[in-house]
N, C-alpha and C. Protein backbone atom coordinates (compact mmCIF):
# COMPACT_ATOMS: atom_id res chain seq x y z
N UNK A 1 1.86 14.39 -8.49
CA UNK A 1 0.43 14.35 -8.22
C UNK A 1 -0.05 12.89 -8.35
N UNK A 2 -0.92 12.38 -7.43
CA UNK A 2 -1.28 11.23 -7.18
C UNK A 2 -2.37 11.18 -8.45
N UNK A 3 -2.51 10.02 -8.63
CA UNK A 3 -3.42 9.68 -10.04
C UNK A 3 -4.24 8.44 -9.45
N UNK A 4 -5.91 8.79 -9.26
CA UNK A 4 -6.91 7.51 -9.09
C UNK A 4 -7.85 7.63 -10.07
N UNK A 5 -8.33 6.34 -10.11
CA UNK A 5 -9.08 5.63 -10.98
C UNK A 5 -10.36 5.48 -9.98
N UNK A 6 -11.71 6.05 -10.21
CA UNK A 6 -12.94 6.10 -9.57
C UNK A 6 -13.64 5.25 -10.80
N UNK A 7 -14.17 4.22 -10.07
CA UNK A 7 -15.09 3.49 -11.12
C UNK A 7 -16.56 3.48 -10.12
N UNK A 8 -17.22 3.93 -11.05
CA UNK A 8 -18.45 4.22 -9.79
C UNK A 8 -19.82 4.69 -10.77
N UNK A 9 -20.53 3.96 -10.87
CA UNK A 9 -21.61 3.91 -12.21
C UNK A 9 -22.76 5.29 -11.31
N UNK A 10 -22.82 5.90 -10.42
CA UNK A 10 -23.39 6.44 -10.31
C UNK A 10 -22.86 8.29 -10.11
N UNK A 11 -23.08 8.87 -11.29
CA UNK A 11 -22.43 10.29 -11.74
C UNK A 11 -22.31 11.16 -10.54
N UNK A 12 -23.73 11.34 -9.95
CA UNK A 12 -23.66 12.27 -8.63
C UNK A 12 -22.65 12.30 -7.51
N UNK A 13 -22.73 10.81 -7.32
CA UNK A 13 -21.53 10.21 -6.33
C UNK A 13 -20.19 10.31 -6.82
N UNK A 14 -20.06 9.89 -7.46
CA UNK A 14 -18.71 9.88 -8.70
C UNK A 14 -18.21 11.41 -8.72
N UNK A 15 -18.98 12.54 -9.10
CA UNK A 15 -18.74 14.10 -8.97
C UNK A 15 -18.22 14.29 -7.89
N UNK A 16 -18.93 13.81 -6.81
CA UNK A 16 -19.17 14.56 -4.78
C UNK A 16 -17.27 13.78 -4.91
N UNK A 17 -17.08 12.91 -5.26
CA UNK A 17 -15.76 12.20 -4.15
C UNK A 17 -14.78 12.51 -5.91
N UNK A 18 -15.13 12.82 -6.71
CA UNK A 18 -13.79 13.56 -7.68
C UNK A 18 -13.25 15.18 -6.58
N UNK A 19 -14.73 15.70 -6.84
CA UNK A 19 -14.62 16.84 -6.64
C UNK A 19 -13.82 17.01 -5.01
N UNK A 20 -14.38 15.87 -4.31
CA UNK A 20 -12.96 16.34 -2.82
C UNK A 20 -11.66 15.46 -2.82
N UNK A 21 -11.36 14.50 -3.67
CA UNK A 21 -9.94 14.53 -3.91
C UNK A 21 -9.25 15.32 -4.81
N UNK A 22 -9.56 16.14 -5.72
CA UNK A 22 -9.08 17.15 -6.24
C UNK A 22 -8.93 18.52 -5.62
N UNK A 23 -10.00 18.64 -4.70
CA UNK A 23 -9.41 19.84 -3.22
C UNK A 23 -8.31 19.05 -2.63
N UNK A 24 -7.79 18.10 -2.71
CA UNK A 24 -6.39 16.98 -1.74
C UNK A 24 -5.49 16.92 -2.87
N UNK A 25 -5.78 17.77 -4.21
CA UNK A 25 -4.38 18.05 -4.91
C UNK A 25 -4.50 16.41 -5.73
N UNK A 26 -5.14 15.73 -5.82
CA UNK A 26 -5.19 14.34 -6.55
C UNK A 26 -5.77 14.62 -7.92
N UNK A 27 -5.74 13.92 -8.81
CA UNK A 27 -6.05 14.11 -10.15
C UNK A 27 -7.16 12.50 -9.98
N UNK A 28 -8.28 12.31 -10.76
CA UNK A 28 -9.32 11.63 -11.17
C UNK A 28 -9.80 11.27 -11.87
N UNK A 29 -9.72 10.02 -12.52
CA UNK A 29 -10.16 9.66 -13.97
C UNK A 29 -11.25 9.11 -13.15
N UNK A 30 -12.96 9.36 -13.74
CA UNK A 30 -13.87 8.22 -13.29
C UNK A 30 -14.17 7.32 -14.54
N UNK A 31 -14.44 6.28 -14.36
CA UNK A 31 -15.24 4.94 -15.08
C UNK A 31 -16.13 4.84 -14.47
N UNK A 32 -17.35 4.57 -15.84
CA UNK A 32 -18.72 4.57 -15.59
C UNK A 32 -19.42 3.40 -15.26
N UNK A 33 -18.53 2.41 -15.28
CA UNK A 33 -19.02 1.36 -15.09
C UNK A 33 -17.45 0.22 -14.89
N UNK A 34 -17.96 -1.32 -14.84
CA UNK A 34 -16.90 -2.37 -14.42
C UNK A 34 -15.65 -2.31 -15.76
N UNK A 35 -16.36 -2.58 -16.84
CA UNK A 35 -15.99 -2.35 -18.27
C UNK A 35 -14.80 -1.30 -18.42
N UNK A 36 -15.75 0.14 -18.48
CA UNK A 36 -15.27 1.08 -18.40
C UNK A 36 -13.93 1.15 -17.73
N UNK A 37 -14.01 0.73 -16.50
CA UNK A 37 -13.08 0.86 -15.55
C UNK A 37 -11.86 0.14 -15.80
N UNK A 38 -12.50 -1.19 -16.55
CA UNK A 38 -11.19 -1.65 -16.81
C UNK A 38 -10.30 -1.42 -18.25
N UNK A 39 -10.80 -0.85 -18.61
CA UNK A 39 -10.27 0.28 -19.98
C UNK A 39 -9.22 1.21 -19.61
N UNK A 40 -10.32 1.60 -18.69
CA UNK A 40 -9.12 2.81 -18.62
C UNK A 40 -7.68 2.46 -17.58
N UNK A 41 -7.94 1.11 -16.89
CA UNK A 41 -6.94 0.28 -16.21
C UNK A 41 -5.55 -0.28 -17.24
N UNK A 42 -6.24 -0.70 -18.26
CA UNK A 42 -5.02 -1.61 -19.23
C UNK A 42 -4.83 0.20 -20.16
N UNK A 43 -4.98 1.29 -20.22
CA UNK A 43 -4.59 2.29 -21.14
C UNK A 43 -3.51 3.08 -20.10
N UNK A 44 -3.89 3.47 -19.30
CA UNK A 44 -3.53 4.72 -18.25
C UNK A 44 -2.95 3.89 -16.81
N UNK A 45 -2.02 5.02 -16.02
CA UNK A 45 -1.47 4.52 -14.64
C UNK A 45 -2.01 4.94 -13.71
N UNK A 46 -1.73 4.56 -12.85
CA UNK A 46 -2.88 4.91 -11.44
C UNK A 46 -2.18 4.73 -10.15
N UNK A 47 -2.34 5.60 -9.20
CA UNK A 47 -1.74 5.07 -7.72
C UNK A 47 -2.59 4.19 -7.36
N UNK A 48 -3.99 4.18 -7.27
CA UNK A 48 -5.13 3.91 -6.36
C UNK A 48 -5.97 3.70 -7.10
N UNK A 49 -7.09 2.56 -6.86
CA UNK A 49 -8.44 2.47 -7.46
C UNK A 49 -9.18 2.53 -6.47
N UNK A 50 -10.23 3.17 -6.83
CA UNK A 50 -11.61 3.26 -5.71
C UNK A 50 -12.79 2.60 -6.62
N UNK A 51 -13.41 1.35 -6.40
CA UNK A 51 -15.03 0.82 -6.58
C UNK A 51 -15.62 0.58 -6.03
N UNK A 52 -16.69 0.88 -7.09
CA UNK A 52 -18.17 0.05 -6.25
C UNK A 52 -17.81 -1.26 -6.84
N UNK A 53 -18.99 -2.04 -6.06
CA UNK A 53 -19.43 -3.24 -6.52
C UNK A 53 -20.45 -3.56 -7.64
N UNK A 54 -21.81 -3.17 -7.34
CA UNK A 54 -22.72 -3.43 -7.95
C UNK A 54 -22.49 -1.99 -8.63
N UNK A 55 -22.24 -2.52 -10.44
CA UNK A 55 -22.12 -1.82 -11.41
C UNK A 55 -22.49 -3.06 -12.94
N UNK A 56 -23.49 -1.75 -13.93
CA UNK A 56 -23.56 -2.36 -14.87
C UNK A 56 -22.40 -3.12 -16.11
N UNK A 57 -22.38 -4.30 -16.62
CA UNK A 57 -21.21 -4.52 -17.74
C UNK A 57 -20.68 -5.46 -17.24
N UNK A 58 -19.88 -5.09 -15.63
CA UNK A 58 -18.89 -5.80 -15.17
C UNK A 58 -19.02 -5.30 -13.72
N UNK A 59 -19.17 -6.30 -12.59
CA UNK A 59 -19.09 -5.84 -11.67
C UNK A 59 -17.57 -5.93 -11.05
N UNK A 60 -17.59 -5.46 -9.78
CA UNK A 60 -16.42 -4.84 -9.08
C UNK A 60 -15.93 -6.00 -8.60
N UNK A 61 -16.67 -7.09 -8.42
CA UNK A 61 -15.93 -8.47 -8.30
C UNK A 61 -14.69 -8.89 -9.17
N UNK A 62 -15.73 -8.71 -10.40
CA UNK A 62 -14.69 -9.38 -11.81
C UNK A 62 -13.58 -8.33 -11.92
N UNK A 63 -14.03 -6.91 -11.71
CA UNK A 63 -13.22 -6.05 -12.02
C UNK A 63 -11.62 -6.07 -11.04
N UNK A 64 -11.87 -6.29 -9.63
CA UNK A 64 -10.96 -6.79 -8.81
C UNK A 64 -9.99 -7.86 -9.30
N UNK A 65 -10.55 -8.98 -9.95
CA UNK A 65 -10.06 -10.20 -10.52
C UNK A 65 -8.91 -9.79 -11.80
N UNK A 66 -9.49 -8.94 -12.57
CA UNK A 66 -9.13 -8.15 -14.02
C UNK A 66 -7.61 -7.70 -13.48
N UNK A 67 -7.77 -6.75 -12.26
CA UNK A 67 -6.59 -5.81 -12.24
C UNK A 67 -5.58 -6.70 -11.76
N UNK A 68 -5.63 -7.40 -10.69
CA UNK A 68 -4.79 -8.08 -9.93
C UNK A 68 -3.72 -9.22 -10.97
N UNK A 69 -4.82 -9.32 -12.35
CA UNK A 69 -3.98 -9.83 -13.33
C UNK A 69 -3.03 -8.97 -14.39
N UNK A 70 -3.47 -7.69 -14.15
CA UNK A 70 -2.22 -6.84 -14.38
C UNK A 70 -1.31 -5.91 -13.74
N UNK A 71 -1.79 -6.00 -12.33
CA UNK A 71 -1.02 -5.10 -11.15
C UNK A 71 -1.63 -5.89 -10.13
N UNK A 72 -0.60 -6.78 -9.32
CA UNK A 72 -0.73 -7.20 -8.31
C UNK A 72 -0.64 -6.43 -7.07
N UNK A 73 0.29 -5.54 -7.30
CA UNK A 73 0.36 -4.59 -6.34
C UNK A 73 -0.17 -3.61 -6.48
N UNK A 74 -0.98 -2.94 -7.01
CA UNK A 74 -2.15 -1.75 -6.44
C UNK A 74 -3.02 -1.52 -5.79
N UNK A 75 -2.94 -0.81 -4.88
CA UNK A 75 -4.40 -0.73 -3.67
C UNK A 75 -5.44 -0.52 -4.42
N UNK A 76 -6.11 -1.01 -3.83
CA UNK A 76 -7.65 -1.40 -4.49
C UNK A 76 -8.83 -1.12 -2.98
N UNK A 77 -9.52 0.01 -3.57
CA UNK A 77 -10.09 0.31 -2.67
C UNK A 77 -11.94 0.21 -2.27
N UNK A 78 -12.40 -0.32 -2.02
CA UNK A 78 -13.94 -0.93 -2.40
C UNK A 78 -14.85 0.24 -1.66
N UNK A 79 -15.68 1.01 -2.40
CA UNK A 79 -16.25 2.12 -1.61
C UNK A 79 -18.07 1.65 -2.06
N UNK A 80 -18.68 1.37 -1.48
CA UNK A 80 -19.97 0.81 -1.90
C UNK A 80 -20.87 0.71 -0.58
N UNK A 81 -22.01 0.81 -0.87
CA UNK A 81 -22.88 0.48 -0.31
C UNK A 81 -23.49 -1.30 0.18
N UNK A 82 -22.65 -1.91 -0.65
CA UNK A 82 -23.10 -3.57 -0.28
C UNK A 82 -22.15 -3.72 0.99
N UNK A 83 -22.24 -4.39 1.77
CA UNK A 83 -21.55 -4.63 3.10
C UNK A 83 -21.82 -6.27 3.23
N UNK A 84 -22.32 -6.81 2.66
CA UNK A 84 -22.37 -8.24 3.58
C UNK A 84 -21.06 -9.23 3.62
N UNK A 85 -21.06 -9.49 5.24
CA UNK A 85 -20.18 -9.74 5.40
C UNK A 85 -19.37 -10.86 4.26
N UNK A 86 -19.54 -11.84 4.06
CA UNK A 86 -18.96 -13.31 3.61
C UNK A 86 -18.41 -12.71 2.11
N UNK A 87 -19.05 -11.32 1.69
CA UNK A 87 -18.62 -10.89 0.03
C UNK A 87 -17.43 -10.22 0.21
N UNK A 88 -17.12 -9.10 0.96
CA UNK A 88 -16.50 -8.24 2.01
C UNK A 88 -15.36 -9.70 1.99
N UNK A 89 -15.34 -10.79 3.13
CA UNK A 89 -14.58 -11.63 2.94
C UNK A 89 -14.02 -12.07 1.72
N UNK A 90 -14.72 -12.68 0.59
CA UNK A 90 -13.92 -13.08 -0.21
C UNK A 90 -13.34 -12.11 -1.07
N UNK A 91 -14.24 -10.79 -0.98
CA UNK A 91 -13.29 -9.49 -2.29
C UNK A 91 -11.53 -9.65 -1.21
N UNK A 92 -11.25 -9.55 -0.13
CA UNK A 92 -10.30 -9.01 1.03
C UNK A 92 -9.35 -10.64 0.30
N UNK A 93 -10.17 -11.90 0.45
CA UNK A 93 -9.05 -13.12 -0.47
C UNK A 93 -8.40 -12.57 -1.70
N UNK A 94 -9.89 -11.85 -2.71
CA UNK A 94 -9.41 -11.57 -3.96
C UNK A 94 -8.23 -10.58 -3.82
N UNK A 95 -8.19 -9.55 -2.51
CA UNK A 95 -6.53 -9.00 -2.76
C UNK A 95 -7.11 -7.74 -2.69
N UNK A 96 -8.62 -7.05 -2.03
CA UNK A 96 -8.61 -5.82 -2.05
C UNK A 96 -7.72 -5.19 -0.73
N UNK A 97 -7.60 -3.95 -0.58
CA UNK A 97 -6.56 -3.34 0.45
C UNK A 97 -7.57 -2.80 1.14
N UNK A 98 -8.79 -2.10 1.05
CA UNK A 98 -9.47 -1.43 1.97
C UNK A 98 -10.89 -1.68 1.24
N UNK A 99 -11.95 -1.28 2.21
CA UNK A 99 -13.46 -1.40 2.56
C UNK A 99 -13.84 0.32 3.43
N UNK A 100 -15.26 0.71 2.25
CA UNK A 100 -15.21 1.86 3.12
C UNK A 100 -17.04 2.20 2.76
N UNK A 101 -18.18 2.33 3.50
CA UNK A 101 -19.13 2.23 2.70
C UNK A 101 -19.57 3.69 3.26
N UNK A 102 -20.01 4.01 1.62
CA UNK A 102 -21.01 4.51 0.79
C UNK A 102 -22.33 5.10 1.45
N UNK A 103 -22.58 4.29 1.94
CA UNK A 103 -24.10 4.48 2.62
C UNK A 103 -24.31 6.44 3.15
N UNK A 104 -26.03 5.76 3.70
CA UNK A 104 -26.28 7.30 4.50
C UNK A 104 -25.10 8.24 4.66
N UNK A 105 -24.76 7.10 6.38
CA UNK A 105 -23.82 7.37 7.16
C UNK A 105 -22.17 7.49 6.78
N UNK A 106 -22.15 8.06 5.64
CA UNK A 106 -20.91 7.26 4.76
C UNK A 106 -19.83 8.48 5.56
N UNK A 107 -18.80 8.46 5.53
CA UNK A 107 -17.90 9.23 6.08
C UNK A 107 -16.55 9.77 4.63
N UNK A 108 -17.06 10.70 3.91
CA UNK A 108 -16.16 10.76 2.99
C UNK A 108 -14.77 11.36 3.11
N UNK A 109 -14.42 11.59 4.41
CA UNK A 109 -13.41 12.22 5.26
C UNK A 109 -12.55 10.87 5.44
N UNK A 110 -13.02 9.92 6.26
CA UNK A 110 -12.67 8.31 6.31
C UNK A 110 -12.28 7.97 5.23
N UNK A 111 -12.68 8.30 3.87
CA UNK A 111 -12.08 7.87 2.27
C UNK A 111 -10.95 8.08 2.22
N UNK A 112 -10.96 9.78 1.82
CA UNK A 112 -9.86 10.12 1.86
C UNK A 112 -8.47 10.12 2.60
N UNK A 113 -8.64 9.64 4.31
CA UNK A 113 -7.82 9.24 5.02
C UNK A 113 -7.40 8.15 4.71
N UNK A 114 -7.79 7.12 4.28
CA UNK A 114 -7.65 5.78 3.46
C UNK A 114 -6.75 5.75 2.84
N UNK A 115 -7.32 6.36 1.56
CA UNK A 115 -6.53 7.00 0.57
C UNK A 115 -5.26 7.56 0.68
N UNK A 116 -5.15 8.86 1.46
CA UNK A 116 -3.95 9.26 1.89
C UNK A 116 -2.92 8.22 2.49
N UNK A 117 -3.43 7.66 3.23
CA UNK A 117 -2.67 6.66 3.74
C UNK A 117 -2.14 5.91 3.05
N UNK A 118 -2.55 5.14 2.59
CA UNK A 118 -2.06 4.00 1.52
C UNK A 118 -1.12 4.67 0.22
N UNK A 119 -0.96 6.23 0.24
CA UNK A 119 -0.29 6.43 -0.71
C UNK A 119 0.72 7.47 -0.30
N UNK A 120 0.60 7.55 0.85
CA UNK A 120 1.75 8.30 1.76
C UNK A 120 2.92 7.58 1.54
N UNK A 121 4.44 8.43 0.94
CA UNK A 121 5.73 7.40 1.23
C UNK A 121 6.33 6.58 2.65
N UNK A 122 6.62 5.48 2.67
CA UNK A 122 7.07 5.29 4.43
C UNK A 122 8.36 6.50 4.81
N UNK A 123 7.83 6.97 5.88
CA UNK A 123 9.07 7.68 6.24
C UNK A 123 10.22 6.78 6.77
N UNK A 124 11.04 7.87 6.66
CA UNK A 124 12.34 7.11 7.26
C UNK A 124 12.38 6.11 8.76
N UNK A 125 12.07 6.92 9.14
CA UNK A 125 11.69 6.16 10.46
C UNK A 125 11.23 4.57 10.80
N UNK A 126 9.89 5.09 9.93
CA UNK A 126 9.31 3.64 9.80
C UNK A 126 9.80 2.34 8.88
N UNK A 127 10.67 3.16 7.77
CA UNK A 127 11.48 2.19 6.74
C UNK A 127 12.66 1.66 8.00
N UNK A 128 13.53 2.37 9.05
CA UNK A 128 14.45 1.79 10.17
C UNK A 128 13.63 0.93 10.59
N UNK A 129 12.27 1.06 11.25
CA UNK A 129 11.62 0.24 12.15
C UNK A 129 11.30 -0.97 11.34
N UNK A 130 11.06 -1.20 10.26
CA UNK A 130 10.95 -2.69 9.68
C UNK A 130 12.03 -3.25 9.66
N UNK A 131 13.42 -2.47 8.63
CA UNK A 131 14.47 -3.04 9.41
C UNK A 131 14.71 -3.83 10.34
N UNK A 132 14.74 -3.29 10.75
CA UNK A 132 14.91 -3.32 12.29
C UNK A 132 14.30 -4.89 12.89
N UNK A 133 12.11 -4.69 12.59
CA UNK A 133 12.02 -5.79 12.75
C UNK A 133 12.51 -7.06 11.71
N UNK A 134 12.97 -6.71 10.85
CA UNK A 134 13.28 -8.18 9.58
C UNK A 134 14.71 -8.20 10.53
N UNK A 135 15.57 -7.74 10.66
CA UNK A 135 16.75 -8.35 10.95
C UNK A 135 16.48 -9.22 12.18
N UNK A 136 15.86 -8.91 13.48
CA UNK A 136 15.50 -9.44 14.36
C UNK A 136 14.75 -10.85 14.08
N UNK A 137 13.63 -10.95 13.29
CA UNK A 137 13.21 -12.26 12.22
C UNK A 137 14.02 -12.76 11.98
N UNK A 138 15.33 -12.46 11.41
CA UNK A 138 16.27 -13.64 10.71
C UNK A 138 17.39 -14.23 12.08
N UNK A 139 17.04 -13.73 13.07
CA UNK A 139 17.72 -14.11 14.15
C UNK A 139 16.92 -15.71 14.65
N UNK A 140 15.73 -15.84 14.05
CA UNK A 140 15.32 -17.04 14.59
C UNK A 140 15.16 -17.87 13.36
C-alpha cells in the first residue's frame, strides 16, 4: 500500500482528497501545516508528498527545501491554489515533480492521475525501451 504525506493547513480540503485516495487503496497521513509536515517527514516513510504553499509555521517553499535535504528523490507534489507563474518556476528549480491547482475549477481526478502515475512501477516494456534508448546514447 502506497503511503502519502498531505500537508495542507486547510481540514475540509485535507478530508475531500484523504478521503478519495483512500477509495484508490492509498493510506494518508495529513500535516496541518509546513512544520507539521515536516515532522512527520524526518519520523515516518512516504511514497509521495502532496502541498500547499501558503501554510501557517512554514510554508511549502521552505518545506520543499527541508525534504530535498533528506530525500532527494521523492515526488513532491504542489496542489494549491497560488499559480503565479515565476513561483511555479522556481518551486520546479527547487526539485518539485508536479503542479496541480486547487482552485474552483480544480480537477481532483487530475490529482490522483498524477499521483498514480508517478508511483506506478515501470513496466517491463518501458524498463527495455530506456535500455534500449541508453545503449543507443553510448553509441555516440
Amino acid at each position: 500500500m502506497y503511503k502519502i504525506l498531505l500537508v495542507e493547513d486547510d481540514s475540509e480540503t485535507a478530508d475531500f482528497v484523504k478521503s478519495a485516495f483512500e477509495l484508490e487503496g492509498m493510506a494518508v497521513d495529513i500535516a496541518v501545516d509546513g512544520q507539521d509536515g515536516y515532522e512527520h517527514f524526518q519520523t515516518n516513510e512516504y511514497d509521495i508528498v502532496l502541498l500547499d504553499l501558503e501554510m501557517p509555521r512554514m510554508g511549502g517553499e521552505e518545506l520543499v527545501v527541508k525534504i530535498r535535504n533528506i530525500n532527494p528523490y521523492i515526488d513532491i507534489i504542489v496542489y494549491t491554489n497560488y499559480s503565479r507563474y515565476a513561483d511555479i518556476k522556481k518551486l520546479v528549480n527547487l526539485g518539485i515533480n508536479g503542479y496541480v491547482n486547487k482552485g474552483p475549477e480544480a480537477d481532483l481526478k487530475e490529482l490522483i492521475n498524477i499521483v498514480k502515475e508517478k508511483l506506478e512501477p515501470i513496466t517491463a516494456d518501458t524498463m527495455r525501451t530506456l535500455i534500449k534508448e541508453t545503449d543507443i546514447m553510448k553509441a555516440y
